[in-house]
Every structure is written in C-alpha cells, then in structure tokens.
Protein backbone atom coordinates (compact mmCIF):
# COMPACT_ATOMS: atom_id res chain seq x y z
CA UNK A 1 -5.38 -14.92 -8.75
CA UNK A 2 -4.30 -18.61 -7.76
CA UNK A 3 -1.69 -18.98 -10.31
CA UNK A 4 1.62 -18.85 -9.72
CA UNK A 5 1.93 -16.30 -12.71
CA UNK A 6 -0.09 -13.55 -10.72
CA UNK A 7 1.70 -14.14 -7.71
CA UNK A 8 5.18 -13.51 -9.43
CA UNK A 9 3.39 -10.26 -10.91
CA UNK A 10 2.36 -9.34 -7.69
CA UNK A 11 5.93 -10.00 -6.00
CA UNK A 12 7.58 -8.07 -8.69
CA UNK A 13 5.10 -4.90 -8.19
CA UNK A 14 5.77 -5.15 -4.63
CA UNK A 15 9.42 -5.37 -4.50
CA UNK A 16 9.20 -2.09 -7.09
CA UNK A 17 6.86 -0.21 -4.97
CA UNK A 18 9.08 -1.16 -1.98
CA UNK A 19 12.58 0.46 -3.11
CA UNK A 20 10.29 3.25 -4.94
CA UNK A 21 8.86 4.32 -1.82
CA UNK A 22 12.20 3.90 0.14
CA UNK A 23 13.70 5.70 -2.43
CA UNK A 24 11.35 8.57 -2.25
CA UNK A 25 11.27 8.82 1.29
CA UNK A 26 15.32 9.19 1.44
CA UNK A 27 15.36 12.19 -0.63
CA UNK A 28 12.22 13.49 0.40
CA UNK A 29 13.38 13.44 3.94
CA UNK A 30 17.10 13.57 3.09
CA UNK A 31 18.03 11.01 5.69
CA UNK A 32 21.17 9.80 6.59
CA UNK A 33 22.20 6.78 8.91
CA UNK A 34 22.33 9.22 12.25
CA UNK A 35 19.17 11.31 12.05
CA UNK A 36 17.09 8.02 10.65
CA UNK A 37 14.29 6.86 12.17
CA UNK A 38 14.07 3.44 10.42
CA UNK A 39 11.25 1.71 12.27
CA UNK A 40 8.93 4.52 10.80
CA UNK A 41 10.22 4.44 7.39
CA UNK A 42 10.10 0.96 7.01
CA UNK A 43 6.80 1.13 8.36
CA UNK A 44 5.61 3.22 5.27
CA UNK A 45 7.24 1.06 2.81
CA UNK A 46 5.40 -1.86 4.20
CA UNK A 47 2.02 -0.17 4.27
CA UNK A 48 3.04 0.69 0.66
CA UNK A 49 3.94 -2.57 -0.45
CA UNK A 50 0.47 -3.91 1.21
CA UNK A 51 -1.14 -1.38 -0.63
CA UNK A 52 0.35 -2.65 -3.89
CA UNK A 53 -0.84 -6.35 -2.94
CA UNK A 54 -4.06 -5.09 -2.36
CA UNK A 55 -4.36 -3.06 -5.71
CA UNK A 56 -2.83 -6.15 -7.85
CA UNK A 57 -5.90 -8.58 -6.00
CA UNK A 58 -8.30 -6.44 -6.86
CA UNK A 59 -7.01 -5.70 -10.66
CA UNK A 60 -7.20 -9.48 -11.11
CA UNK A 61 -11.08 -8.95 -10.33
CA UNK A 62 -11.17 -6.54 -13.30
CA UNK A 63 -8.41 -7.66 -16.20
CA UNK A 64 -6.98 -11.31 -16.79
CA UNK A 65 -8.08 -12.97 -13.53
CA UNK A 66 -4.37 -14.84 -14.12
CA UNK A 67 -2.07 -11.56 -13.88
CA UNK A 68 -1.78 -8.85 -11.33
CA UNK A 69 -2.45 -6.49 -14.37
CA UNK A 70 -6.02 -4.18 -14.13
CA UNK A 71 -5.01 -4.89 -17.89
CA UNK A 72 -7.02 -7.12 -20.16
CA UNK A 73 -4.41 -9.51 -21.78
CA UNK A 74 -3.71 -8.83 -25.35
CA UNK A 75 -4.52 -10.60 -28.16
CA UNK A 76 -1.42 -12.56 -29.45
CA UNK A 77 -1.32 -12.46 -32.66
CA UNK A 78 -0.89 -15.68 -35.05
CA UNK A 79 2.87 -16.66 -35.43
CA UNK A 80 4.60 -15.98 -38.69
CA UNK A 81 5.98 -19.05 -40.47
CA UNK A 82 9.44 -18.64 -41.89
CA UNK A 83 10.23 -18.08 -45.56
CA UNK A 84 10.58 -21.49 -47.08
C-alpha cells in the first residue's frame, strides 16, 4: 500500500468511479444546469470516490499488497529470446 504504484492504481479507480457515478447520476436524474442541485451530487460522487479508496486499501490487504487490485498478481511468464 506504500508504493507509489498502488497509489496511482488507486487514483486511477477513483477518478473512474468519480465520472461513473457523475455520469450515472445525470441520466438517472436527467439534470440539467437549472434544476441541478450540485452540492448534493457532488456530494455522492465524493462519498463514492471515498468508497473506492477504501475498497482499493483494503484489496491491498488481500491481493499484491503493492497494487490496489483484490487481485493476486500474475505470474509473468519467462521472456522469449528472439530467433537467432
């Protein structure tokens, strides 16, 4: 979890939950710019995107403890040397 690695994970599953949940809540609600209430919408993306820090912590307490994956990380396999 102290790498910078999971922290980029973590950033980039935040940022996606972020304009997900925006996204949703726009059509859901079909908002427009003069009935929106922003404050509360932005609210719920932020509780979302918390949510979404919170779930990557705890999957680095369960998969690679270096990525914000629940994942284990998978075996690379051995490189190929070219033809000669």
């Amino acid at each position: 979890m102290w790498t910078k690695v999971f922290w980029k994970d973590a950033i980039e599953r935040g940022v996606k939950t972020a304009a997900q949940s925006l996204l949703a809540l726009v059509v859901v609600f079909n908002i427009t710019e003069a009935s929106a209430n922003w404050a509360d919408y932005l609210a719920g993306v932020g509780i979302a995107v918390g949510l979404s820090f919170l779930t990557s912590i705890l999957s680095s307490l369960v998969g690679d403890s270096r990525s914000a994956s629940a994942l284990p990380v998978a075996d690379q396999p051995a490189p190929v040397p070219p033809p000669r």
